[in-house]
N, C-alpha and C. Protein backbone atom coordinates (compact mmCIF):
# COMPACT_ATOMS: atom_id res chain seq x y z
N UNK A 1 0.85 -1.16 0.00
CA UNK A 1 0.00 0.00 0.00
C UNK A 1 0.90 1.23 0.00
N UNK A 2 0.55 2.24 -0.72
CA UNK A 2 1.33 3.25 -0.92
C UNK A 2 0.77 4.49 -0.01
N UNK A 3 1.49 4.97 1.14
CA UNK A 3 0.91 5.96 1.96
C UNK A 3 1.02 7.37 1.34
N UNK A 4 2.03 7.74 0.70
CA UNK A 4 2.81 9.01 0.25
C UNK A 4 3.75 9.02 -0.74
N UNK A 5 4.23 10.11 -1.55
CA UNK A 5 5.45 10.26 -2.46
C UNK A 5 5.57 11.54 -2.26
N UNK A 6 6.21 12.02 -1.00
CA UNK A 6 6.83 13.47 -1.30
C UNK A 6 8.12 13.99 -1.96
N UNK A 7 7.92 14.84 -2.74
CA UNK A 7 9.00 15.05 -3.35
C UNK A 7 9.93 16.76 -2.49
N UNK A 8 11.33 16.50 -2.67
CA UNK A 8 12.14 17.86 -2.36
C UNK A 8 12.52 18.34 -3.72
N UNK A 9 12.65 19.35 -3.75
CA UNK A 9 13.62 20.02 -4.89
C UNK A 9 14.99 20.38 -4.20
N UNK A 10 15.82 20.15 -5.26
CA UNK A 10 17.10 20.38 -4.59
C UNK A 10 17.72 21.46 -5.45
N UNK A 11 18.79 22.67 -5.28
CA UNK A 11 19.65 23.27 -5.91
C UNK A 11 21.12 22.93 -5.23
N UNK A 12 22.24 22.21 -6.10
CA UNK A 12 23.46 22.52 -5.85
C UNK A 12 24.31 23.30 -6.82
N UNK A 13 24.69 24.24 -6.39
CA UNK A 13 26.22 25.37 -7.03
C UNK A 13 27.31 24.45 -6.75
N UNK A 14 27.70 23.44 -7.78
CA UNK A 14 29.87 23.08 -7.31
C UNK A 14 30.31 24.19 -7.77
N UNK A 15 31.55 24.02 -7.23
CA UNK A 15 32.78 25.38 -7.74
C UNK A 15 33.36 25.63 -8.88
N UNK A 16 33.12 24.66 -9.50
CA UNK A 16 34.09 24.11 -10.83
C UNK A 16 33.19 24.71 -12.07
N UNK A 17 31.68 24.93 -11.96
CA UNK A 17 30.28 25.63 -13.08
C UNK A 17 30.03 26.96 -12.34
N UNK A 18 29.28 27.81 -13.39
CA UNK A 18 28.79 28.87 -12.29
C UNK A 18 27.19 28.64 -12.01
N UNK A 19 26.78 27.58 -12.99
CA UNK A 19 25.04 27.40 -13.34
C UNK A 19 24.67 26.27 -12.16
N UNK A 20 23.57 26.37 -11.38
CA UNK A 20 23.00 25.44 -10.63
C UNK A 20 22.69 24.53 -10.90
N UNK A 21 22.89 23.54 -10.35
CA UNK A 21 21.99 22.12 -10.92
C UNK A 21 21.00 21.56 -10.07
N UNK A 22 19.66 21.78 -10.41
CA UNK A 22 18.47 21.45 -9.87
C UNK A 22 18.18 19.57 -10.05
N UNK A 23 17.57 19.04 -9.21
CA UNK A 23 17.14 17.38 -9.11
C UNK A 23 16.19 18.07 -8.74
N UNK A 24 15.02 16.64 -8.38
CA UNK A 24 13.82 16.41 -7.82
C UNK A 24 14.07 14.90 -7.42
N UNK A 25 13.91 14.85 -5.73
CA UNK A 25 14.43 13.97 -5.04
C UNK A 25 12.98 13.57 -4.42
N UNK A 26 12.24 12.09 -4.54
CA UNK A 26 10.98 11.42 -4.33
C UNK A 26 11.50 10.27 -3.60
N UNK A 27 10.47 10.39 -2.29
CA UNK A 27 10.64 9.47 -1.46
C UNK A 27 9.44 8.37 -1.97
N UNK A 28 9.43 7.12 -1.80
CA UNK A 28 7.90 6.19 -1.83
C UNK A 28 7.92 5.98 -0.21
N UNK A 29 7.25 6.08 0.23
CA UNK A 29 6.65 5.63 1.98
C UNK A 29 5.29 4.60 1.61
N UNK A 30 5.87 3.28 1.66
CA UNK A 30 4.92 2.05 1.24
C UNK A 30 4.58 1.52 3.05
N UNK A 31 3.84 0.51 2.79
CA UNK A 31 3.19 0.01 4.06
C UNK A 31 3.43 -1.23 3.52
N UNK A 32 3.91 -2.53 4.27
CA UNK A 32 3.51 -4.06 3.81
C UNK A 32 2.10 -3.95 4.59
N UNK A 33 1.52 -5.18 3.94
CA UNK A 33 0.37 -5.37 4.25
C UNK A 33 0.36 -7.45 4.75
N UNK A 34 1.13 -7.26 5.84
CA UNK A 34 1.00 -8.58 6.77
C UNK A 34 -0.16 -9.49 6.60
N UNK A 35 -0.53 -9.18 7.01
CA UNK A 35 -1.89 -9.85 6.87
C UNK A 35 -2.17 -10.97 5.61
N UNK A 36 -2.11 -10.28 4.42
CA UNK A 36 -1.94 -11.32 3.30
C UNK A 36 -0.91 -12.14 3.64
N UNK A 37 0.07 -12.33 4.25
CA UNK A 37 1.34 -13.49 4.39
C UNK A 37 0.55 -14.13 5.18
N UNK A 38 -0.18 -13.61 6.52
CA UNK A 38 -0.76 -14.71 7.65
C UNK A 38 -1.85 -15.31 7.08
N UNK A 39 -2.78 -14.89 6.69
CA UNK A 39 -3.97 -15.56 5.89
C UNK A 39 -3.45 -16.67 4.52
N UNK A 40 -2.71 -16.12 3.93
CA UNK A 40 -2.51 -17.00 2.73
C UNK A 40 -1.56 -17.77 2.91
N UNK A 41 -0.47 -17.60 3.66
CA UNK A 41 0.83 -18.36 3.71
C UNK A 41 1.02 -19.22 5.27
N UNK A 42 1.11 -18.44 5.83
CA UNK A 42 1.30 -18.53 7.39
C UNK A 42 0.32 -19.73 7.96
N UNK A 43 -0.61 -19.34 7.91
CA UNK A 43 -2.07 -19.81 9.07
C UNK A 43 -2.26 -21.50 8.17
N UNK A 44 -2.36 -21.33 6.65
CA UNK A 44 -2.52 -22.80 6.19
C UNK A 44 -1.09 -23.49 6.31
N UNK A 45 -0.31 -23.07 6.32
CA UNK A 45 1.06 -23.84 6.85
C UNK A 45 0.80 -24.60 8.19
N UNK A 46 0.47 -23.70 9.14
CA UNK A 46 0.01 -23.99 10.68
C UNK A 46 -0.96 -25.06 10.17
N UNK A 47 -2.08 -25.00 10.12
CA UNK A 47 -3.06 -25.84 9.78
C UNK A 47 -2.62 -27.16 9.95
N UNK A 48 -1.38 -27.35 8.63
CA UNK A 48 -1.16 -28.49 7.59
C UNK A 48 0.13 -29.24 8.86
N UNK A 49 0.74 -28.48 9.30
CA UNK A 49 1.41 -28.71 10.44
C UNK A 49 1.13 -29.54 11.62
N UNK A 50 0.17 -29.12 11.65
CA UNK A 50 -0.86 -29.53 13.00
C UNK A 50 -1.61 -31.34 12.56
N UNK A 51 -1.81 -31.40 10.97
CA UNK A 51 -2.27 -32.36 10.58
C UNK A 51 -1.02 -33.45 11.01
N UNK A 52 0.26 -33.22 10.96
CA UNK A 52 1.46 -34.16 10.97
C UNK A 52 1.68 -34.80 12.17
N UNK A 53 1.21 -34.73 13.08
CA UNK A 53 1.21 -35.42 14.38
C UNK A 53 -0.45 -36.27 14.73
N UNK A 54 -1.10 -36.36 13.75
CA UNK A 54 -2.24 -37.44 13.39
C UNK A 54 -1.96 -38.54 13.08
N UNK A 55 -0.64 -38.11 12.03
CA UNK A 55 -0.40 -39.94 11.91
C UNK A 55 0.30 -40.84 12.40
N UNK A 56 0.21 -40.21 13.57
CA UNK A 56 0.40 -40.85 15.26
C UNK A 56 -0.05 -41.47 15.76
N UNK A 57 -1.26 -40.58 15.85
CA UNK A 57 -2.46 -41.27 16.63
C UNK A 57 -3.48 -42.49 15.70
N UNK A 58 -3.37 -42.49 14.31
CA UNK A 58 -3.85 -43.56 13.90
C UNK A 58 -3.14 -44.86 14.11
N UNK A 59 -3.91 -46.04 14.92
CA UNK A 59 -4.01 -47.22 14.34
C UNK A 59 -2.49 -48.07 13.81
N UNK A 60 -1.64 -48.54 13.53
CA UNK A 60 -1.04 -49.05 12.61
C UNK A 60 -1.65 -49.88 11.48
N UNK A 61 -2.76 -50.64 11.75
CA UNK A 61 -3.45 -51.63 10.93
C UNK A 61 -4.31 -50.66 10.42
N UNK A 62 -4.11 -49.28 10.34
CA UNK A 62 -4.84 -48.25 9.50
C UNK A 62 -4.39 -47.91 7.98
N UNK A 63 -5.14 -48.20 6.95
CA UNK A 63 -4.43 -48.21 5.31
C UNK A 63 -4.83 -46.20 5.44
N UNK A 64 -5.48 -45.33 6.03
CA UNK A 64 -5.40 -44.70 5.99
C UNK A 64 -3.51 -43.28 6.47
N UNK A 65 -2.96 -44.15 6.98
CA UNK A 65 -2.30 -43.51 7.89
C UNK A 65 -1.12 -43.49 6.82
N UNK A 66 -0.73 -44.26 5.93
CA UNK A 66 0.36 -43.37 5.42
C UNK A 66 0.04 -42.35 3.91
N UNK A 67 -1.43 -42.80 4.01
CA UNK A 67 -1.63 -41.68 3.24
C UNK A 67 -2.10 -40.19 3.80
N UNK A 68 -2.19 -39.91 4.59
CA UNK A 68 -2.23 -39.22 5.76
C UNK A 68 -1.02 -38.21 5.61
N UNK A 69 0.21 -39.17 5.89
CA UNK A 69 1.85 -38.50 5.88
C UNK A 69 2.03 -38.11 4.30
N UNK A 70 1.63 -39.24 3.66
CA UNK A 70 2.06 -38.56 2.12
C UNK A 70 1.52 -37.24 1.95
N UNK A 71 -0.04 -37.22 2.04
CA UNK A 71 -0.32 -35.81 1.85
C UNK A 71 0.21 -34.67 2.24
N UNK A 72 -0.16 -34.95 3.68
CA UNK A 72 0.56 -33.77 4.40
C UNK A 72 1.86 -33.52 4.23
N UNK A 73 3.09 -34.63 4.07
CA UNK A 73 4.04 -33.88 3.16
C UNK A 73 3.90 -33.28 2.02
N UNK A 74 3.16 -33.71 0.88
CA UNK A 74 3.05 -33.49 -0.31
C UNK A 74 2.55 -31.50 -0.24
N UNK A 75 1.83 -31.52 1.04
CA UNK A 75 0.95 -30.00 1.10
C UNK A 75 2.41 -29.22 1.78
N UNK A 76 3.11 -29.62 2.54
CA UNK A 76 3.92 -28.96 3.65
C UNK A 76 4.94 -28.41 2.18
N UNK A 77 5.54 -29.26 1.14
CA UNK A 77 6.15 -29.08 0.24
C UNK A 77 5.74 -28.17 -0.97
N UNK A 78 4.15 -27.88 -1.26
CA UNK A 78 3.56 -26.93 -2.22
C UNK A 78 3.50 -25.77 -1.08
N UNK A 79 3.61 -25.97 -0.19
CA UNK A 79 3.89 -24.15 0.70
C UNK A 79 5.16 -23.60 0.73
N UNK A 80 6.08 -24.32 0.56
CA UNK A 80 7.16 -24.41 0.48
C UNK A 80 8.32 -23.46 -0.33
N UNK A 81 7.31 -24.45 -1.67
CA UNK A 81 7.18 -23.54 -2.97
C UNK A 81 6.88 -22.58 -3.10
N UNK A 82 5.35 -22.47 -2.38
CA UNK A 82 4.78 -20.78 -2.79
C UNK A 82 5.45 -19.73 -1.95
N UNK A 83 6.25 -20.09 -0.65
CA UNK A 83 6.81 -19.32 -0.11
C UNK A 83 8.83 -18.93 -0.61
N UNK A 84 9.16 -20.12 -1.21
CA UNK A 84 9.98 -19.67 -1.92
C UNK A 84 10.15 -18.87 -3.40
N UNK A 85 9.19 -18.59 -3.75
CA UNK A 85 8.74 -18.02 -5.37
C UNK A 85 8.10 -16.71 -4.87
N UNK A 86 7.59 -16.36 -3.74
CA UNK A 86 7.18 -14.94 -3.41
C UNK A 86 8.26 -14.06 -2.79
N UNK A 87 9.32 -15.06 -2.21
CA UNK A 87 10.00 -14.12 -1.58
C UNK A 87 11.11 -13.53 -2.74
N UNK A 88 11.55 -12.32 -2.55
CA UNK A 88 12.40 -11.34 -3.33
C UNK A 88 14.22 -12.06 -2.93
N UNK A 89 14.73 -11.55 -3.95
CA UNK A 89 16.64 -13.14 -3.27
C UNK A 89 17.01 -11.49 -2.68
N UNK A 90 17.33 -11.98 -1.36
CA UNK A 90 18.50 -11.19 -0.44
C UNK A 90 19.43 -12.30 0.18
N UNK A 91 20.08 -11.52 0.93
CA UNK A 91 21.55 -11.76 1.21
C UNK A 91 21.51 -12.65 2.68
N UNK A 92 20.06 -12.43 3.42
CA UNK A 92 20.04 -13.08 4.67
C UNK A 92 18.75 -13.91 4.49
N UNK A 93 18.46 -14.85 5.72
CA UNK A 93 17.06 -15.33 5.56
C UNK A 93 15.89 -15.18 6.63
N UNK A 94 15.14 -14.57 6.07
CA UNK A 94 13.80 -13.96 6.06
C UNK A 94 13.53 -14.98 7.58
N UNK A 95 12.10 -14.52 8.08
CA UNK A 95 11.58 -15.50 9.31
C UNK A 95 10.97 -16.31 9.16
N UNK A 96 9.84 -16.18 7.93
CA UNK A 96 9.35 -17.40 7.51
C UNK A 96 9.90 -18.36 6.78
N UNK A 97 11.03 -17.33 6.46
CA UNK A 97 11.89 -19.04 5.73
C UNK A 97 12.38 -19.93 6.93
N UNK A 98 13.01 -19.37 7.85
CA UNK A 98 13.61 -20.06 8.60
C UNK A 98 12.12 -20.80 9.18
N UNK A 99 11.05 -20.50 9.87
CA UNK A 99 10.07 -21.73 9.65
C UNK A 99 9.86 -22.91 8.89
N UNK A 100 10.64 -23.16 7.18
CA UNK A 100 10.47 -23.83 6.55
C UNK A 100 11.71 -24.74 6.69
C-alpha cells in the first residue's frame, strides 16, 4: 500500500560551473500489508502442520495412515514452494523461511 510520495527540490552550485543544478528527489513511503502473508501463507502452513502429528495417533493396521503423511508432506512441500517463489533473493534469511 502506498501511503505518500513526497518530493524535495534540490539546488546545488559546485565550484568548478557557475550554473545550478536542480534534481527532484521522491521518497515512496509504502506500508507491507501482513496480513496477506498470515492468511494466505502462514495460518494454512500452521493448519497443515498440526495435521502431521495425526499420523500418530492412527491405528497401525490403518491403510489410511500413510496416506495421511504422504499428503501432508506433499501439502507442507507446495507451501514451500509458494513461499519460496514470493519471496524477493537477499543476502540473509527472512523468518518465515527459517520456519520452513
Amino acid at each position: 500500500e502506498v501511503l505518500g510520495m513526497p518530493a524535495t527540490r534540490n539546488v546545488i552550485t559546485y565550484g568548478c560551473c557557475s550554473e545550478p543544478y536542480p534534481d527532484v528527489t521522491y521518497t515512496l513511503l509504502l506500508r507491507r500489508r501482513a496480513s496477506f502473508y498470515i492468511f494466505n501463507l502462514l495460518l494454512p502452513c500452521i493448519m497443515v502442520s498440526f495435521l502431521a502429528p495425526l499420523g500418530f495417533y492412527l491405528p497401525a493396521d490403518s491403510g489410511e495412515k500413510v496416506s495421511l503423511g504422504v499428503t501432508v508432506l506433499l501439502a507442507l512441500t507446495v507451501f514451500q514452494l509458494l513461499v519460496a517463489e514470493s519471496m524477493p533473493p537477499s543476502e540473509s534469511v527472512p523468518l518465515i523461511g527459517k520456519y520452513y
